[in-house]
Structure formats: C-alpha cells, structure tokens
C-alpha atoms as a PDB file:
ATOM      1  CA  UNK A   1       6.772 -18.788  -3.517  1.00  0.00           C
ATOM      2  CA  UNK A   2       6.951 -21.495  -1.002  1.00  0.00           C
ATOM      3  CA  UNK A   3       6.876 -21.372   2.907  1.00  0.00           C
ATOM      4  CA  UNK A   4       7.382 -17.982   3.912  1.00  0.00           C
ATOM      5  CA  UNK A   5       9.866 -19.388   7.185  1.00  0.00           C
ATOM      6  CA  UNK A   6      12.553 -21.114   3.999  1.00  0.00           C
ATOM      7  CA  UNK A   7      15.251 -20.033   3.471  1.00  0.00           C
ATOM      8  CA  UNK A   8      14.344 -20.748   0.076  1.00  0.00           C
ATOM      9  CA  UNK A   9      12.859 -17.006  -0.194  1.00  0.00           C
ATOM     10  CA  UNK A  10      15.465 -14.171  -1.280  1.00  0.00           C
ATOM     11  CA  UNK A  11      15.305 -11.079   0.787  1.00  0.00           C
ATOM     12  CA  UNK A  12      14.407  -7.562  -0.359  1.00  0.00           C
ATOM     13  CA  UNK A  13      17.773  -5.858  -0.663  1.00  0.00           C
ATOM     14  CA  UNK A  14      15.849  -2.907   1.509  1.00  0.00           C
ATOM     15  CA  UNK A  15      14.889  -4.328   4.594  1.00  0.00           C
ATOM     16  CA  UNK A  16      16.938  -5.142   6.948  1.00  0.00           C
ATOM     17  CA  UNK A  17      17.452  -9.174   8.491  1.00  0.00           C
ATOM     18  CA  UNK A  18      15.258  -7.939  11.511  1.00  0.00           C
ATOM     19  CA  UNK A  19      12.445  -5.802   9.443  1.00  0.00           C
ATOM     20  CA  UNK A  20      12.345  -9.022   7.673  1.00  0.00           C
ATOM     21  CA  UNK A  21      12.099 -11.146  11.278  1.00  0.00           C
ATOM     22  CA  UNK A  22       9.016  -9.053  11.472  1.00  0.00           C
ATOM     23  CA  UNK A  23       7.491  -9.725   8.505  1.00  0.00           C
ATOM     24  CA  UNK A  24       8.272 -13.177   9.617  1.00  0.00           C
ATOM     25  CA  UNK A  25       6.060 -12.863  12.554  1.00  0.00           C
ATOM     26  CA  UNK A  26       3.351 -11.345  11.210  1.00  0.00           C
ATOM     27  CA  UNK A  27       2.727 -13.782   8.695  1.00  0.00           C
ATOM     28  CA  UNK A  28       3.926 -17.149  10.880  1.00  0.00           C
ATOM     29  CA  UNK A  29       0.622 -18.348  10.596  1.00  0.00           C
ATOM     30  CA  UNK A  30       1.538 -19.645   7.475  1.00  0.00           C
ATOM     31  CA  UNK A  31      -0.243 -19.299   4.229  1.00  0.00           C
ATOM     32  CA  UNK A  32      -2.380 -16.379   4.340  1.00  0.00           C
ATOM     33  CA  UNK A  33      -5.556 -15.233   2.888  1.00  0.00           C
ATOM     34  CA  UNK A  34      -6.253 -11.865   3.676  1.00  0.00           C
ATOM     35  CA  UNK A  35      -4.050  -8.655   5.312  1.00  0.00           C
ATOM     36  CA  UNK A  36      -2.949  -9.282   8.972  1.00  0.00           C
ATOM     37  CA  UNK A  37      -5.544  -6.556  11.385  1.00  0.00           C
ATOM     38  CA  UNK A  38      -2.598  -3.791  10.901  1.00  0.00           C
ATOM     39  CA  UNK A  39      -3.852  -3.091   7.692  1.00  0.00           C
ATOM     40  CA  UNK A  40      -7.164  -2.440   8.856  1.00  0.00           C
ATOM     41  CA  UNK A  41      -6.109   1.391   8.508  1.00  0.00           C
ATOM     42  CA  UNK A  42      -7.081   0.913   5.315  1.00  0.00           C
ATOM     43  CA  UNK A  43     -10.891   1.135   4.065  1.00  0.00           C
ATOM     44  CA  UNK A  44     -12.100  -2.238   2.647  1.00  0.00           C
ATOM     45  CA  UNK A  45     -11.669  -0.872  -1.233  1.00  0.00           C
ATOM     46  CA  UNK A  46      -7.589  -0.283  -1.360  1.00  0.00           C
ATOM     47  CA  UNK A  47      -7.520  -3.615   1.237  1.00  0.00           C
ATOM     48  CA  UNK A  48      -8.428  -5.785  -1.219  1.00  0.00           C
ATOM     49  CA  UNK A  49      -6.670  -3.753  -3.893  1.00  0.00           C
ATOM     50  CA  UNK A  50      -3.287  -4.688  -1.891  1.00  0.00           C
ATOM     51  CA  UNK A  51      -4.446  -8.031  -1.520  1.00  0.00           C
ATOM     52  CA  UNK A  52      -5.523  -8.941  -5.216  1.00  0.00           C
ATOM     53  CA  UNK A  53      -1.784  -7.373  -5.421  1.00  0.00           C
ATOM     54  CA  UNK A  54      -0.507  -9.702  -3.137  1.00  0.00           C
ATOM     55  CA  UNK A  55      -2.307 -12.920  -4.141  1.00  0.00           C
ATOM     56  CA  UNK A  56      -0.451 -16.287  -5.353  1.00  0.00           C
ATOM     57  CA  UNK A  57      -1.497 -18.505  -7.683  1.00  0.00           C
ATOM     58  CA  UNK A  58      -3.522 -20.260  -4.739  1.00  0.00           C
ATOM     59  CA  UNK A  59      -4.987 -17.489  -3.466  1.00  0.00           C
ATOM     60  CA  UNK A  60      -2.812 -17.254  -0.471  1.00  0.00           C
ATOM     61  CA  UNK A  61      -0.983 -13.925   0.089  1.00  0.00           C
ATOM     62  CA  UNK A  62       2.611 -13.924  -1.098  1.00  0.00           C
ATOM     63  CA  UNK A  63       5.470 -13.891   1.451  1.00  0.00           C
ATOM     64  CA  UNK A  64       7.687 -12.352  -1.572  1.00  0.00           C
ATOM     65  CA  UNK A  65       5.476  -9.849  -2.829  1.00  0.00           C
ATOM     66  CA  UNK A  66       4.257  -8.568   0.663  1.00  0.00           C
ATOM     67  CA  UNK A  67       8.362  -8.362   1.902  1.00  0.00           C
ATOM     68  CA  UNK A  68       8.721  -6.165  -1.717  1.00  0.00           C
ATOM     69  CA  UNK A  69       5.707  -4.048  -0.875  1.00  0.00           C
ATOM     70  CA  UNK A  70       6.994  -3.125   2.005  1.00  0.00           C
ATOM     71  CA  UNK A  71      10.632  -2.866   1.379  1.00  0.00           C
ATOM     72  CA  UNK A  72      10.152  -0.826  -2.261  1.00  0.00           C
ATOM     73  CA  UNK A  73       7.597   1.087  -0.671  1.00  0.00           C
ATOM     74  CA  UNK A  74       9.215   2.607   2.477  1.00  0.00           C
ATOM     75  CA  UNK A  75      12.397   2.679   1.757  1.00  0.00           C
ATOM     76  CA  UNK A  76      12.861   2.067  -2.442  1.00  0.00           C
ATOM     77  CA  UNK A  77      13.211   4.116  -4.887  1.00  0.00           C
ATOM     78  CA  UNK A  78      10.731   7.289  -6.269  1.00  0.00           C
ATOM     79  CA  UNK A  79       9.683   4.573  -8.979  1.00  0.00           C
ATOM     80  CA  UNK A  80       9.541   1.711  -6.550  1.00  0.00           C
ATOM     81  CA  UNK A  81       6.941   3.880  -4.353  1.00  0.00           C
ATOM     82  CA  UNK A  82       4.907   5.364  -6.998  1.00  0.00           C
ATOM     83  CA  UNK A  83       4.334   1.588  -7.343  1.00  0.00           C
ATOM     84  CA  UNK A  84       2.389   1.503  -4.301  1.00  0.00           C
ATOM     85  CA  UNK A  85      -0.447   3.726  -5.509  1.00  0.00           C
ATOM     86  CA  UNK A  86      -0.733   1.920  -8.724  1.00  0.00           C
ATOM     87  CA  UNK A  87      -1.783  -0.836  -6.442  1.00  0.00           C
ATOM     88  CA  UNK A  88      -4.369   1.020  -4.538  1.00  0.00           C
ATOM     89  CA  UNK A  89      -5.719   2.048  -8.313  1.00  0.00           C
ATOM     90  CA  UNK A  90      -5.911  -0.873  -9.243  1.00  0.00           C
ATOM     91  CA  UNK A  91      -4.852  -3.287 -11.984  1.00  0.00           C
ATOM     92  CA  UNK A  92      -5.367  -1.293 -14.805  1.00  0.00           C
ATOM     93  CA  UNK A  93      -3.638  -0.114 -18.076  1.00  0.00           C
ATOM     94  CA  UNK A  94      -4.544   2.993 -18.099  1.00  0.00           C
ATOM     95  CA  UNK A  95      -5.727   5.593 -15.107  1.00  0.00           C
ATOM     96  CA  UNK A  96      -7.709   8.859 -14.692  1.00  0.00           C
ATOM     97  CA  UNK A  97      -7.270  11.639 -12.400  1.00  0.00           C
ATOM     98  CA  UNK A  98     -10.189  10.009 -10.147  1.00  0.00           C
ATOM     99  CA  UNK A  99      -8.329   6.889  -9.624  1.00  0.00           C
ATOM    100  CA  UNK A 100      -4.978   9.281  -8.498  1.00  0.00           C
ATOM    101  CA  UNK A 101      -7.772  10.754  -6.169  1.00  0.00           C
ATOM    102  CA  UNK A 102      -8.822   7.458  -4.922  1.00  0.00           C
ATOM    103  CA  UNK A 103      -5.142   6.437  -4.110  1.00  0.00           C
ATOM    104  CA  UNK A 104      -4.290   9.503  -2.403  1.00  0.00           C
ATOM    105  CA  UNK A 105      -7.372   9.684  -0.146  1.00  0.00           C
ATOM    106  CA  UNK A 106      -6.906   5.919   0.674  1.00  0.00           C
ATOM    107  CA  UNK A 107      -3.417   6.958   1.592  1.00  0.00           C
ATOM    108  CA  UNK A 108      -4.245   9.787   3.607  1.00  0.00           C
ATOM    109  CA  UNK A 109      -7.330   7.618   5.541  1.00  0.00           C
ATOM    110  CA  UNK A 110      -5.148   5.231   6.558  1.00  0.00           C
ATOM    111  CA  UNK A 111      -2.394   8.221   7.816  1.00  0.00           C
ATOM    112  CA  UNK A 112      -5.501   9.360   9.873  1.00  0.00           C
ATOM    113  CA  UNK A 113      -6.151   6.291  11.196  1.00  0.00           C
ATOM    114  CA  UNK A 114      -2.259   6.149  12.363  1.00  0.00           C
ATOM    115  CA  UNK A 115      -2.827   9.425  14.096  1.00  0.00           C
ATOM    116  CA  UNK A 116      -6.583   9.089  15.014  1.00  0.00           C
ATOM    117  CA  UNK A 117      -7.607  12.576  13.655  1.00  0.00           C
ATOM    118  CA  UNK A 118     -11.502  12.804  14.095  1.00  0.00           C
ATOM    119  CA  UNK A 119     -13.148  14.213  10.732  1.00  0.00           C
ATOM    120  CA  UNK A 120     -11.230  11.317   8.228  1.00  0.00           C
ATOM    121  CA  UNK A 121     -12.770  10.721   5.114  1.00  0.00           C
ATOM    122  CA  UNK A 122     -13.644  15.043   4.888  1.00  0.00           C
ATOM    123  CA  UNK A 123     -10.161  15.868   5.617  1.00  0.00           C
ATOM    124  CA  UNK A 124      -8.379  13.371   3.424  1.00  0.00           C
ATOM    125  CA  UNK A 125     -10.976  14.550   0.715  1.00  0.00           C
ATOM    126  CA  UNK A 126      -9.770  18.281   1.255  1.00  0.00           C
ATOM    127  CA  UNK A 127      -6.340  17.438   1.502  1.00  0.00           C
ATOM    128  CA  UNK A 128      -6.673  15.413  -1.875  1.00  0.00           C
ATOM    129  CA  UNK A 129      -8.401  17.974  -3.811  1.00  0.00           C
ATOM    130  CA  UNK A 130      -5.558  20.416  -2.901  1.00  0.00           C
ATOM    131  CA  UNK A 131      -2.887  18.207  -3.591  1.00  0.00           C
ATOM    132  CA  UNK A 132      -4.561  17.488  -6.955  1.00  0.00           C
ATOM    133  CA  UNK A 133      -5.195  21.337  -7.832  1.00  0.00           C
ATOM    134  CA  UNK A 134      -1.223  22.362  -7.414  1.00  0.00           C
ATOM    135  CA  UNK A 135      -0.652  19.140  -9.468  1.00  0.00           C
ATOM    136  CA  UNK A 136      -2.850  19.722 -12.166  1.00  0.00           C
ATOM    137  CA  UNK A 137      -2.854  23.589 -12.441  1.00  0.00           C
ATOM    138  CA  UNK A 138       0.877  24.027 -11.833  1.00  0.00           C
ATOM    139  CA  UNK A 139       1.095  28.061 -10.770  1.00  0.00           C
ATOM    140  CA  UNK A 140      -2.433  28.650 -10.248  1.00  0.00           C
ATOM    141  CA  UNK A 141      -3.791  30.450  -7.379  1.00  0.00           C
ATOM    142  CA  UNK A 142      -6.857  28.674  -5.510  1.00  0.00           C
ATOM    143  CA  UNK A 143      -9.994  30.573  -5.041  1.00  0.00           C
END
C-alpha cells in the first residue's frame, strides 16, 4: 500500500479531500501497528477484529483499507456497511446468530462509550437481545 502521505494512494470516492486530511493526521506517524487511542471505544475483542481487518502484509495497519473502512462504513452503501460487522465477527465463512450478537453489542459499547452512559455492557446486552428478538421472530410480541 505504500506511505500513507503518497500520492500514490487512491482516495475513497466517499470521503471528502479534508475527511481524508484527517485520516492523514491520525495516522502521520507512519506505519502503524495497532488502532490510534480513538478506537479505544471499542472493547479489546472487536479492536483487534478491526485490526486483523486492517493488517498489511507486514503487519502494519493499512492506510487504504482503514480510509475504506471508514468511508464505506459511514457514508457507503447498505452492503458497504453491513461490511463493517462482518469485521467485528470475524473472518469467517460462515456466522451464527451469537456472532450477529457479538457485533451488535460491540457496536452499541462503543456508542456508549461516545455518550458515556453508565450501565454499558447490561444495556448494550438488553438492547441486543431486543434488536435480535424483532429480527428473528418477525411479528412476535415480547413477553
């Protein structure tokens, strides 16, 4: 992928030239290998998920892949952010409803985290389990 400061580097058609000066920024360090502190709103597990997603060749975090994550997953298309939680379930061929859990939960942490709501991890588990039930039984009234 190269240095992440060439011009060498094509630009993800969502973000904009100064979401992308950002992105800039937070990686000018040069090759990285973990997640910059701002992704400490996510737990350890779906961290390193992101990061094994994120990972050259070398080990180093991709400047490419880390401008796509963000750009397909904020702003891309349904597909493009469903994406995103088959990265915090990991690399896998196949997935189970308990994986889904664990990638909505992660999510919903982390949107705690953002908004520092004090019972996290019960919460997000609630939350999860709802979300799940109106997925799963379609129509169904909860108890």
């Amino acid at each position: 992928m190269g240095n992440q400061s060439s011009g060498e580097v094509r630009q993800n058609r969502y973000l904009t030239e100064s979401q992308v000066n950002v992105i800039r920024q937070t990686l000018k360090s040069g090759k990285l290998t973990s997640l910059p502190p701002s992704w400490e709103i996510f737990d350890s597990d779906p961290r390193q998920r992101i990061e094994t997603y994120l990972r050259n060749a070398d080990q180093s975090l991709s400047y490419e892949r880390y401008q796509d994550l963000a750009g397909n997953s904020l702003k891309g298309t349904l597909d493009e952010k469903i994406r995103f939680f088959g990265v915090l379930m990991g690399d896998k061929s196949q997935y189970t409803v308990k994986d889904v859990k664990f990638a909505f939960s992660s999510l919903f942490n982390a949107l705690q985290k953002i908004h520092k709501e004090s019972d996290g991890d019960q919460d997000a588990i609630k939350l999860t389990d709802s979300l799940l039930h109106d997925i799963l039984h379609k129509g169904e009234k909860r108890k």
